[in-house]
Protein backbone atom coordinates (compact mmCIF):
# COMPACT_ATOMS: atom_id res chain seq x y z
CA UNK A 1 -6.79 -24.92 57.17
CA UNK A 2 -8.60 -23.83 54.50
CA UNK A 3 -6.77 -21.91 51.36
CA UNK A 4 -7.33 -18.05 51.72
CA UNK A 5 -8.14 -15.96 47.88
CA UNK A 6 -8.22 -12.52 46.87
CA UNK A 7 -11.56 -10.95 47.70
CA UNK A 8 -13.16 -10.39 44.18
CA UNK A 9 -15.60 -7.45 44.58
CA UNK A 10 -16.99 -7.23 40.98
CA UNK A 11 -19.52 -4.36 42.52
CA UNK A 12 -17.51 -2.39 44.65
CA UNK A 13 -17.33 1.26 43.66
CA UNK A 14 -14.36 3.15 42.74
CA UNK A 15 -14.17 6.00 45.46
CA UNK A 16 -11.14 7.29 43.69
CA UNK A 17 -11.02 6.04 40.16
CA UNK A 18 -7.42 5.50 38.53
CA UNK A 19 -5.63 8.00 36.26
CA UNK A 20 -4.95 6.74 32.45
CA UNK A 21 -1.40 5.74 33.40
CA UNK A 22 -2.46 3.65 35.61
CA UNK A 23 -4.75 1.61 33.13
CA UNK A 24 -1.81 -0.36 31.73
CA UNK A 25 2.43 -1.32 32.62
CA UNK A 26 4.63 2.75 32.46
CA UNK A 27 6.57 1.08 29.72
CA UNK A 28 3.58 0.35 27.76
CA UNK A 29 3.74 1.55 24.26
CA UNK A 30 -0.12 3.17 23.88
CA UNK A 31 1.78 5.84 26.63
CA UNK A 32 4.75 6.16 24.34
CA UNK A 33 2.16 6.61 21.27
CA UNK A 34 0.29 9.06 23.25
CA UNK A 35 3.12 11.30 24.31
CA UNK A 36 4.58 11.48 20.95
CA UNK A 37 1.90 12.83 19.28
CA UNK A 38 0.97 15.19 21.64
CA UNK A 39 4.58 16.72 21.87
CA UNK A 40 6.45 15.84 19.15
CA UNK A 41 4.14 15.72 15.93
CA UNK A 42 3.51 19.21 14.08
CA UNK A 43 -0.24 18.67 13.56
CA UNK A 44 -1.03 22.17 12.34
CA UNK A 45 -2.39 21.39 9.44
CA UNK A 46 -5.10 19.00 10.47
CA UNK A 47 -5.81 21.25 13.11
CA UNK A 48 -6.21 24.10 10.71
CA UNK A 49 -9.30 22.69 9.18
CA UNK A 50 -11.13 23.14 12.19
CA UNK A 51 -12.72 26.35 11.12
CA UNK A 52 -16.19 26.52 12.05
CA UNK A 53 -17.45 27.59 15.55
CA UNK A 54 -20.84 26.20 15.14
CA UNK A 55 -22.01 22.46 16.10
CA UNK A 56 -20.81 20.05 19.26
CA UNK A 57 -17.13 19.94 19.92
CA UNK A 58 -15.05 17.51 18.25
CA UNK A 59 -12.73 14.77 19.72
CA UNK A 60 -9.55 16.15 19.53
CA UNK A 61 -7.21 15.59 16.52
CA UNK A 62 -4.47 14.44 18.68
CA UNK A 63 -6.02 11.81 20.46
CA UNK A 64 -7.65 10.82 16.86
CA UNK A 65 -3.73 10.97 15.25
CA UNK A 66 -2.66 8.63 18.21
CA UNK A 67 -5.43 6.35 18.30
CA UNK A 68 -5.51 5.46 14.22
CA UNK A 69 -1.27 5.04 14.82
CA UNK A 70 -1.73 2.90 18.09
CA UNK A 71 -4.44 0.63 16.07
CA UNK A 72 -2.22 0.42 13.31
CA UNK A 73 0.71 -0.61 14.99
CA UNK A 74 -1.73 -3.36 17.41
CA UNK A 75 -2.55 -4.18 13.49
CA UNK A 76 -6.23 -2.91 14.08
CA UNK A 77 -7.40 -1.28 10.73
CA UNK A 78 -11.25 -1.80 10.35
CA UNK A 79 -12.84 1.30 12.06
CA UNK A 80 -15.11 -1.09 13.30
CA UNK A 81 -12.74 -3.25 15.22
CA UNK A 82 -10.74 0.27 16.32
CA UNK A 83 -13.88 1.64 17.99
CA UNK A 84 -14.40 -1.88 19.61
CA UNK A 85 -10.92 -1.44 21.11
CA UNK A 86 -12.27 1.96 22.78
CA UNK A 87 -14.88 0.57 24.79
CA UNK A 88 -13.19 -2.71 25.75
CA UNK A 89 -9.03 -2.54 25.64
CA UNK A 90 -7.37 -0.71 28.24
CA UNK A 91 -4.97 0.03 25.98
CA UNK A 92 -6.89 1.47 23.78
CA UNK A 93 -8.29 3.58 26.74
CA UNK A 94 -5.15 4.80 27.89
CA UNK A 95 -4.70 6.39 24.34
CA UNK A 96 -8.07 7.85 24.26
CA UNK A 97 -8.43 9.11 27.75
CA UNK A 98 -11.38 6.51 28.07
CA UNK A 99 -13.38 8.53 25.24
CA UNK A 100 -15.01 6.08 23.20
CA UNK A 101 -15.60 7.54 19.66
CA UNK A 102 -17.85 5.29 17.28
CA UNK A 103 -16.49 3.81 13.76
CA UNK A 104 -17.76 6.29 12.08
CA UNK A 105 -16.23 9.03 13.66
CA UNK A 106 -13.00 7.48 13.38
CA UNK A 107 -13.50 6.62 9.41
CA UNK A 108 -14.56 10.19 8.63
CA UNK A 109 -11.59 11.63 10.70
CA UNK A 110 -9.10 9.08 8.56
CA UNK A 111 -10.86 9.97 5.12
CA UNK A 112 -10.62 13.47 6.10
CA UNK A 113 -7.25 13.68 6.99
CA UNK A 114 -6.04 11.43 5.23
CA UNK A 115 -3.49 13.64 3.32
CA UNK A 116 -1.88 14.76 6.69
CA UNK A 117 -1.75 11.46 8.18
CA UNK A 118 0.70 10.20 5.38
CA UNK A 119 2.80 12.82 5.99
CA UNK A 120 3.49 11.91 9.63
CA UNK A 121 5.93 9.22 7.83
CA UNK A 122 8.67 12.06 7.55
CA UNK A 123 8.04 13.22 11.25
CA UNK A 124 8.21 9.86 12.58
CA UNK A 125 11.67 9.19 10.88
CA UNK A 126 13.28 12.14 11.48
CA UNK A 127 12.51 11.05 15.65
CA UNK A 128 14.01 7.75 14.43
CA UNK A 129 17.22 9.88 13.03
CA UNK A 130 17.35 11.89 16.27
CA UNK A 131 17.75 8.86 17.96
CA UNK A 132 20.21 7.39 16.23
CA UNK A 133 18.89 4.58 14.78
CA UNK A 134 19.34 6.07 11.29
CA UNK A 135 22.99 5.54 9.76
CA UNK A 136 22.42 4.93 5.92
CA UNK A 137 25.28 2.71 6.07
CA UNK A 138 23.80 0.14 4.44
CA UNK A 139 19.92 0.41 3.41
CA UNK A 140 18.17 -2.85 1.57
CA UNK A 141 15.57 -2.28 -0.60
CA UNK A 142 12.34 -4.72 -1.48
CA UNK A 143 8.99 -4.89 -1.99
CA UNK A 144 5.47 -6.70 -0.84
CA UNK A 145 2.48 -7.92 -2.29
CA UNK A 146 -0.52 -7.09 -0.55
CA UNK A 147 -4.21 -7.93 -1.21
CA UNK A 148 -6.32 -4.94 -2.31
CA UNK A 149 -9.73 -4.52 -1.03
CA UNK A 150 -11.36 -5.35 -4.30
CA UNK A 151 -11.64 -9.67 -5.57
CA UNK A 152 -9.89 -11.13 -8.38
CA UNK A 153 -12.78 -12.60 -9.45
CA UNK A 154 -14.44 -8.86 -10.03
CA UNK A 155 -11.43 -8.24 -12.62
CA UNK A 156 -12.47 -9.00 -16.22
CA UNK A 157 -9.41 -8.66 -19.02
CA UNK A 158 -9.74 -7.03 -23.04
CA UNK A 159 -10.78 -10.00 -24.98
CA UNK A 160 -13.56 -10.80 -22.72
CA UNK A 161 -14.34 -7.08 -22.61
CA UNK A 162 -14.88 -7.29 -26.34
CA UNK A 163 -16.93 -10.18 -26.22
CA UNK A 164 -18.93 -9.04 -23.75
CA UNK A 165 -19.58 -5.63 -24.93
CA UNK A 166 -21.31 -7.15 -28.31
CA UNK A 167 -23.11 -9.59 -26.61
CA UNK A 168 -24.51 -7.00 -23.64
CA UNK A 169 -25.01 -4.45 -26.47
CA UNK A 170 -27.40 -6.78 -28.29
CA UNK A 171 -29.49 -7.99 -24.98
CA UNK A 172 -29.92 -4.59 -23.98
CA UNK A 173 -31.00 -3.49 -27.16
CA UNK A 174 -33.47 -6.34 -27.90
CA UNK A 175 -34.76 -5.71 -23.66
CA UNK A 176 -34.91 -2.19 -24.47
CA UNK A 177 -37.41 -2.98 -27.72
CA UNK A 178 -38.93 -5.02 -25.27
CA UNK A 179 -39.63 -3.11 -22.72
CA UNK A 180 -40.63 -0.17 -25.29
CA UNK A 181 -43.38 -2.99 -26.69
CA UNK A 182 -44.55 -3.15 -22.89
CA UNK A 183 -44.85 0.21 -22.62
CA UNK A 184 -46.93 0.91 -24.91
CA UNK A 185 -49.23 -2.52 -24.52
CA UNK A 186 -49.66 -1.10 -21.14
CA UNK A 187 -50.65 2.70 -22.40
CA UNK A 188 -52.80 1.34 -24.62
CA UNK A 189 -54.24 -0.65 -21.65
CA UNK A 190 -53.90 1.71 -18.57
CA UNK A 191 -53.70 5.16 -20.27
CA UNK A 192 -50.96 7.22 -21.19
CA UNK A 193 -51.07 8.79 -17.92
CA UNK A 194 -50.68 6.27 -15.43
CA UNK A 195 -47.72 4.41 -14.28
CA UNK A 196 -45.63 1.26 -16.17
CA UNK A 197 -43.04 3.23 -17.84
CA UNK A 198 -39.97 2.48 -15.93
CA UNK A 199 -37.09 0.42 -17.29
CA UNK A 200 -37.70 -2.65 -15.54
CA UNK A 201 -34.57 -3.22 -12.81
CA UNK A 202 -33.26 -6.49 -14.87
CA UNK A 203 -32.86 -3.85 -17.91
CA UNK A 204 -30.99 -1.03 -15.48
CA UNK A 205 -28.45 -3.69 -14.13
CA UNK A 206 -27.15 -4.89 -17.20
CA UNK A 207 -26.93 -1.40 -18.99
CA UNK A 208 -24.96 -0.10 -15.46
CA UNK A 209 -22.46 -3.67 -16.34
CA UNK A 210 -22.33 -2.51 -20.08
CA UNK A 211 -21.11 1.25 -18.95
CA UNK A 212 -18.54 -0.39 -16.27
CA UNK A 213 -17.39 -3.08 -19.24
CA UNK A 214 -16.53 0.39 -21.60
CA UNK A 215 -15.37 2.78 -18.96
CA UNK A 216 -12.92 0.05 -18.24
CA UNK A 217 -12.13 -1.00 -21.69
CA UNK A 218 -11.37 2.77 -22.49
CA UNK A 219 -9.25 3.41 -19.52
CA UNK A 220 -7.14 -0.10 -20.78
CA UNK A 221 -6.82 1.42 -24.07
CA UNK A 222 -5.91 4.78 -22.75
CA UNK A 223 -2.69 2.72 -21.22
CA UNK A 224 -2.26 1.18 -24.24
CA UNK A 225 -2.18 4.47 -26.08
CA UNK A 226 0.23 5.68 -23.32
CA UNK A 227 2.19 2.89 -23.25
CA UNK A 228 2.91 2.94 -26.70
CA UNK A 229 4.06 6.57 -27.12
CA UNK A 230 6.60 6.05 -24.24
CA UNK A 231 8.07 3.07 -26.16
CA UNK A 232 8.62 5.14 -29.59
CA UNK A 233 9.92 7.79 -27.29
CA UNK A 234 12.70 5.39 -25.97
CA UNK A 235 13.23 3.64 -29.21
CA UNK A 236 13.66 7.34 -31.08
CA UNK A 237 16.53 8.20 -28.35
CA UNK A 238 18.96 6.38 -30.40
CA UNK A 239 19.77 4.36 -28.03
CA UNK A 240 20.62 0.45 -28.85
CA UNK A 241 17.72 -1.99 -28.84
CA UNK A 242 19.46 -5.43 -29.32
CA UNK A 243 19.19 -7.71 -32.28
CA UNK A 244 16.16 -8.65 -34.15
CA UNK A 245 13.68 -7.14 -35.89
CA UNK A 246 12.45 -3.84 -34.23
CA UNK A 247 8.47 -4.07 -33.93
CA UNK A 248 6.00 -1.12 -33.93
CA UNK A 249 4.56 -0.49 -30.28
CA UNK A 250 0.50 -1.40 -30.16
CA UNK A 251 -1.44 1.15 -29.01
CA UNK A 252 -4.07 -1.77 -28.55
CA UNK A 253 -4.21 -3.83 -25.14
CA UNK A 254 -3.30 -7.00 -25.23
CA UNK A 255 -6.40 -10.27 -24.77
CA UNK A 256 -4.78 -10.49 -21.28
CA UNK A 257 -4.69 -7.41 -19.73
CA UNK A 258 -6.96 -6.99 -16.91
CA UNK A 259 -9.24 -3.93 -15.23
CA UNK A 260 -10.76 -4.97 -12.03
CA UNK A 261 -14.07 -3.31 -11.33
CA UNK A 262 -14.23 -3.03 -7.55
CA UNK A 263 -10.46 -1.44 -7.59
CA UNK A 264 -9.49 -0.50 -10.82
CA UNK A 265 -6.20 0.96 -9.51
CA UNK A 266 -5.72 -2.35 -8.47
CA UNK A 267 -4.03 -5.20 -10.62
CA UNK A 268 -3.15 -9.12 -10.84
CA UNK A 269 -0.12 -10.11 -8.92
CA UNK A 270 1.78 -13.08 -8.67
CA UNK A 271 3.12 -14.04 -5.17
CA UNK A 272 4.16 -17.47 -3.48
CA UNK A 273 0.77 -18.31 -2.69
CA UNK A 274 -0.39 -18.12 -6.15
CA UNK A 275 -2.67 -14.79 -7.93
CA UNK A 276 -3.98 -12.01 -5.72
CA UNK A 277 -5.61 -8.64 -6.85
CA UNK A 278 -3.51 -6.26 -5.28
CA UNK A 279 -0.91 -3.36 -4.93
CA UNK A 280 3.14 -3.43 -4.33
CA UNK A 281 4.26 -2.14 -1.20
CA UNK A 282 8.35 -0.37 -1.88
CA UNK A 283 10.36 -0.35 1.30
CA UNK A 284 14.14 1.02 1.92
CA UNK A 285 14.94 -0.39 5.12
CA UNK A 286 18.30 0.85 6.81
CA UNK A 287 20.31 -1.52 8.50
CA UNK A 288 20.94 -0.07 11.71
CA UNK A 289 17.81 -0.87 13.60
CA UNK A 290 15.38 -1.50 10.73
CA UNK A 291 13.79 2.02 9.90
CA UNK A 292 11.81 2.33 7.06
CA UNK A 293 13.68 5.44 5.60
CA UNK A 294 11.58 5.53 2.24
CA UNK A 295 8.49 3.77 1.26
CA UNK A 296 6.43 3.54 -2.27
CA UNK A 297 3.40 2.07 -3.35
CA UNK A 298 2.83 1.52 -7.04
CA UNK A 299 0.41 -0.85 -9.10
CA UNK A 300 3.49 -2.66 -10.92
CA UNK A 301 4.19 -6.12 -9.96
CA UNK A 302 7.22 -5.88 -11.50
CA UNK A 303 10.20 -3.93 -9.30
CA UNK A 304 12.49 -3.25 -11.75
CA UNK A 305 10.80 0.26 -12.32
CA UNK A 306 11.24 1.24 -8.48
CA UNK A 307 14.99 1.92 -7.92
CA UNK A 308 15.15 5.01 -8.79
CA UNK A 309 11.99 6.09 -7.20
CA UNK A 310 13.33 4.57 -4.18
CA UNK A 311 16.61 6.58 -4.07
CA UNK A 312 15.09 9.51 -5.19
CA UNK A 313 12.69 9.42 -1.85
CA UNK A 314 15.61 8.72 0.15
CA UNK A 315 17.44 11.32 -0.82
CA UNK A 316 14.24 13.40 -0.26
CA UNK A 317 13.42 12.31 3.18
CA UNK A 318 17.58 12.18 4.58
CA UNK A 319 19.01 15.10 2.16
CA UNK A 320 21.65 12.19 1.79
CA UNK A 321 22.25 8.97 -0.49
CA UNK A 322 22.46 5.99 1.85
CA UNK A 323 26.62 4.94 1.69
CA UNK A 324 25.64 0.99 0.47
CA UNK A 325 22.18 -0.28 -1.41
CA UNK A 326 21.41 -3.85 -1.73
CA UNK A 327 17.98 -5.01 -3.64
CA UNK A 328 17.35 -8.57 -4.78
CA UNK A 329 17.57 -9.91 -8.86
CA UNK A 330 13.84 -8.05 -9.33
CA UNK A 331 15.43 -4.65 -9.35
CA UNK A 332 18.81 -5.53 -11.82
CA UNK A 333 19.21 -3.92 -15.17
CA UNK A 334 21.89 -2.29 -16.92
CA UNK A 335 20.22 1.07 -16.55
CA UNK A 336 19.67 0.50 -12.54
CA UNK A 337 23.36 -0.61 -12.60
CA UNK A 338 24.08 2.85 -14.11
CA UNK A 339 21.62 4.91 -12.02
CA UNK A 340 23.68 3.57 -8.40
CA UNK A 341 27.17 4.19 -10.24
CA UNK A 342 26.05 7.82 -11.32
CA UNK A 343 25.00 8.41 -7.56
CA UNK A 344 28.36 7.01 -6.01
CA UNK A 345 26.27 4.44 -4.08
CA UNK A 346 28.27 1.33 -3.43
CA UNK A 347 25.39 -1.26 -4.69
CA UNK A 348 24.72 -4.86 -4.62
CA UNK A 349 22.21 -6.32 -6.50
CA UNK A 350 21.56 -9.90 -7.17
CA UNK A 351 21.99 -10.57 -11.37
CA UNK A 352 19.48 -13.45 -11.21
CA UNK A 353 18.27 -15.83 -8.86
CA UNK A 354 20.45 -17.61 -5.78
CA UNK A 355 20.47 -21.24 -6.43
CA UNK A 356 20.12 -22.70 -3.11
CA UNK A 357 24.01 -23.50 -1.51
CA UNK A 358 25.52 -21.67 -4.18
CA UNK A 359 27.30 -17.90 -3.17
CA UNK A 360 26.01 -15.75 -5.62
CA UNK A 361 22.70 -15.66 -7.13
CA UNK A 362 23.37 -17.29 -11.10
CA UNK A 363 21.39 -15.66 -13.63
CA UNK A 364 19.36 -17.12 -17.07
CA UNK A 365 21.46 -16.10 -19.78
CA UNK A 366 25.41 -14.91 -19.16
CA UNK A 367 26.14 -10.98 -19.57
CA UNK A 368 28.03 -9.47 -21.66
CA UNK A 369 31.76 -9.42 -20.92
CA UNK A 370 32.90 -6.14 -19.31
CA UNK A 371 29.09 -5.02 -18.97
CA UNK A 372 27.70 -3.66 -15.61
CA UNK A 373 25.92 -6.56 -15.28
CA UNK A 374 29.23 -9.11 -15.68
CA UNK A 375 30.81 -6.67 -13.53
CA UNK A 376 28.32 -7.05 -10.74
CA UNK A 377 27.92 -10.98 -11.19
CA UNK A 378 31.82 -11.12 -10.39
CA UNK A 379 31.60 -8.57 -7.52
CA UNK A 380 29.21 -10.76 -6.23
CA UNK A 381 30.70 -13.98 -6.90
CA UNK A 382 34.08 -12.80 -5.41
CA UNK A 383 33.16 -11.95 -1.85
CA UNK A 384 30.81 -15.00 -1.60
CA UNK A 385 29.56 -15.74 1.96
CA UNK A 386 31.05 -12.55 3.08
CA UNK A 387 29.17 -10.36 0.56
CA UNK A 388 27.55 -7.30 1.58
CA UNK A 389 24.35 -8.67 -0.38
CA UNK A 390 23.71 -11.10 2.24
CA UNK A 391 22.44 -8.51 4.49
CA UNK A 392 19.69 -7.96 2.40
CA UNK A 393 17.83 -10.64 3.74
CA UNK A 394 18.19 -9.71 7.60
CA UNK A 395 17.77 -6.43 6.92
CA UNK A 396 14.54 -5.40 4.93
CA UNK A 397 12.43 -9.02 4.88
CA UNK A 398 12.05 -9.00 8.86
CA UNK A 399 10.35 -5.79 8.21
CA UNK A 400 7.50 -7.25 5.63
CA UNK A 401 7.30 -10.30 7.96
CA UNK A 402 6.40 -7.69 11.25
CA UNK A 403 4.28 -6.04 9.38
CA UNK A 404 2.13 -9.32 7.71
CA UNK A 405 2.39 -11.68 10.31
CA UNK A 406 3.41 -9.63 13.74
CA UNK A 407 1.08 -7.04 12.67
CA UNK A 408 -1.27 -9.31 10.44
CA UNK A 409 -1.37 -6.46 7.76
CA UNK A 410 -1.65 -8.68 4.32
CA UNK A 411 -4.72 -6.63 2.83
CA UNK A 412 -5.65 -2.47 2.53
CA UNK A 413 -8.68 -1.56 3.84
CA UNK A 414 -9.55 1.69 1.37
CA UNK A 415 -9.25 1.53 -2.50
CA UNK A 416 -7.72 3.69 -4.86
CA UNK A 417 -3.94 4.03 -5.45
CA UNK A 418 -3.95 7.75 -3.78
CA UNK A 419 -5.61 6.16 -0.53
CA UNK A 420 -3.79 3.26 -0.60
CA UNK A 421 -0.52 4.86 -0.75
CA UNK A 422 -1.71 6.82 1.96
CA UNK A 423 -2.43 3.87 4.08
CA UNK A 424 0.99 2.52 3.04
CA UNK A 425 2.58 5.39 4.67
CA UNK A 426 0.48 4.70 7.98
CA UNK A 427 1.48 1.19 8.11
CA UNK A 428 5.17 2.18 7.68
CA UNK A 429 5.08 4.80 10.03
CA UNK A 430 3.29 2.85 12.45
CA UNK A 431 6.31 0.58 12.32
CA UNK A 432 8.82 3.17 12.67
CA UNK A 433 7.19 4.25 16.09
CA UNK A 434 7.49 0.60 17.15
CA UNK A 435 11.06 0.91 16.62
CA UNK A 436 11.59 3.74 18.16
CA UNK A 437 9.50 2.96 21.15
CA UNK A 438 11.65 0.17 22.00
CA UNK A 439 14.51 2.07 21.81
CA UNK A 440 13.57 5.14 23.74
């Protein structure tokens, strides 16, 4: 007997075609997506900038909201890819209602509202806090490297700035005589009336590089300037500045310090896999079920800066201090030490780097006796396996590995610091819902 097979009717016609919810599995979480923004997001004030009557309808901002956070959380950025996933992911359809908006729709609509859309971090995690999985027992700090949308290789530092302004200067103003000479061969040739007067195109592109080469040098001076004053503000405090000779803050940038042309927001950062041109990504993760409950992007590869911050937008978003902090060595300093003590928050932070079997992470030099810092190498050092600190690590860097490798986000897609922070807060709040789908 022969085997018998499902009939497979690729023309048959749908007398009764299927609802949305019926696209995809009733646990599926583009119906969880869906539902929350439609009843639990306050959206007013991207719907309030719908003000003019005339022109066709536009989609409507809710299924918009939901399909940019679905995308993001399938780690679909590229408006491209996103309005690919209308017209061939049931997934995706079951968000949209089987409208199929085109990329630039969808871009627009995130440019636009781009504002808004960070701000649906807040509403996400207070849902997370409803639900209880929001404790602020214990809340690990950390932060990411990601690629900006902008090449190292675009990024040019001060000393070859220099150079390259006097050399540029000097070609452009021997092509410019040039081209002057040509000019008026060809008047005296053609008539002073007639066309040849242009600046030839090989003239225009390297005056546009010389005005990028001193907008950028200006802006790295402008730090510099900046920079500077802060420093003779801190060193005017009277506060203690160590041994040695005390040296005058340069208001001139250093050789090394780099603008990048494509991003200049952006800057070099060191990671594991060697130099990228990029941003820093600030998470506070809470322990119970992994909620992002504050998040900050900055342009400083260095953390040390972003403790305070951090607690500050805690205490913004939960109207509480979280009862335990841990952060790893990037984030210790005496002044950190003294920020966590002043805000009764039980803290562990690693004093240097954890030597690989040992208990507690061993710094370069060793600190002062009775300093915060000695204090907090033996409170370490004492509780060794059974430290608090080692939750750090199963707490907030299963979060950056969802969202790089889970969700493959390891590059932004806009530039700017402003968008990109913006986008930041999408990513994290696309994360949140994630969490909170799978516990609803």
């Amino acid at each position: 007997m022969s085997k018998m097979f499902r009939a497979w009717e690729v023309d048959q016609v749908w007398l009764l075609p299927p609802t949305i919810r019926e696209l995809v599995p009733a646990g599926h979480l583009s119906h969880f997506v869906r539902e929350t923004v439609r009843e639990d997001l306050d959206l007013s004030g991207i719907y309030a900038s719908y003000d003019e009557d005339r022109g066709q309808p536009p989609y409507h901002p809710a299924m918009m909201v939901a399909l940019l956070l679905y995308a993001y959380s399938r780690g679909i950025s590229s408006s491209r890819r996103i309005a690919m996933g209308c017209q061939e992911r049931l997934d995706f359809a079951a968000v949209t209602g089987m409208q199929h908006p085109d990329f630039r729709t969808i871009n627009t609509f995130r440019k636009r509202h781009l504002e808004a859309l960070s701000g649906l971090f807040l509403q996400v995690l207070k849902l997370c806090r409803a639900a209880g999985l929001v404790k602020l027992g214990h809340v690990a700090l950390d932060g990411t490297k990601l690629k900006a949308n902008a090449s190292k290789h675009k990024a040019m530092s001060y000393g070859r700035m220099s150079a390259a302004e006097a050399a540029l200067a000097a070609e452009v103003k021997q092509w410019l005589a040039q081209a002057e000479e040509a000019d008026t061969a060809e008047d005296q040739q053609f008539g002073e009336q007639r066309r040849g007067d242009e600046m030839p195109e090989w003239v225009a592109n390297k005056q546009r590089r010389l005005e990028k080469i001193r907008q950028a040098k200006a802006a790295l001076e402008a730090e510099a300037r900046a920079a500077a004053a802060a420093q003779r503000d801190d060193s005017d405090d009277g506060s203690p500045q160590g041994g040695g000779k005390s040296t005058s803050p340069s208001a001139v940038p250093a050789d090394k310090a780099q603008r990048n042309f494509t991003d200049p927001d952006s800057r070099i950062m060191k990671t594991n896999d060697g130099f990228i041109q990029g941003y820093n990504g600030q998470a506070a993760v809470d322990g119970q079920a992994q909620i992002i409950v504050a998040q900050v992007l900055t342009n400083a590869s260095n953390d040390q800066a972003q403790l305070a911050p951090m607690l500050d937008a805690i205490r913004a978003n939960m109207r509480q201090n979280p009862v335990e902090v841990s952060a790893d060595a990037g984030y210790c300093s005496a002044g950190n030490l003294r920020t966590i003590v002043r805000r009764r928050i039980m803290g562990y932070i690693a004093t240097g780097r954890q030597r690989h079997g040992t208990r507690a992470a061993v710094g370069k030099r060793k600190p002062r006796r009775g300093s915060l810092l000695a204090k907090m190498t033996t409170k370490l050092k004492r509780a060794g396996h059974r430290s608090r600190y080692r939750l750090r690590k199963q707490i907030v860097e299963p979060v950056f590995g969802q969202i790089k490798h889970a969700r493959g986000f390891r590059q932004f897609l806009l530039r700017g610091i402003e968008n990109v922070r913006a986008e930041w807060a999408l990513i994290c709040t696309a994360h949140n819902l994630i969490k909170l789908a799978r516990a609803a």
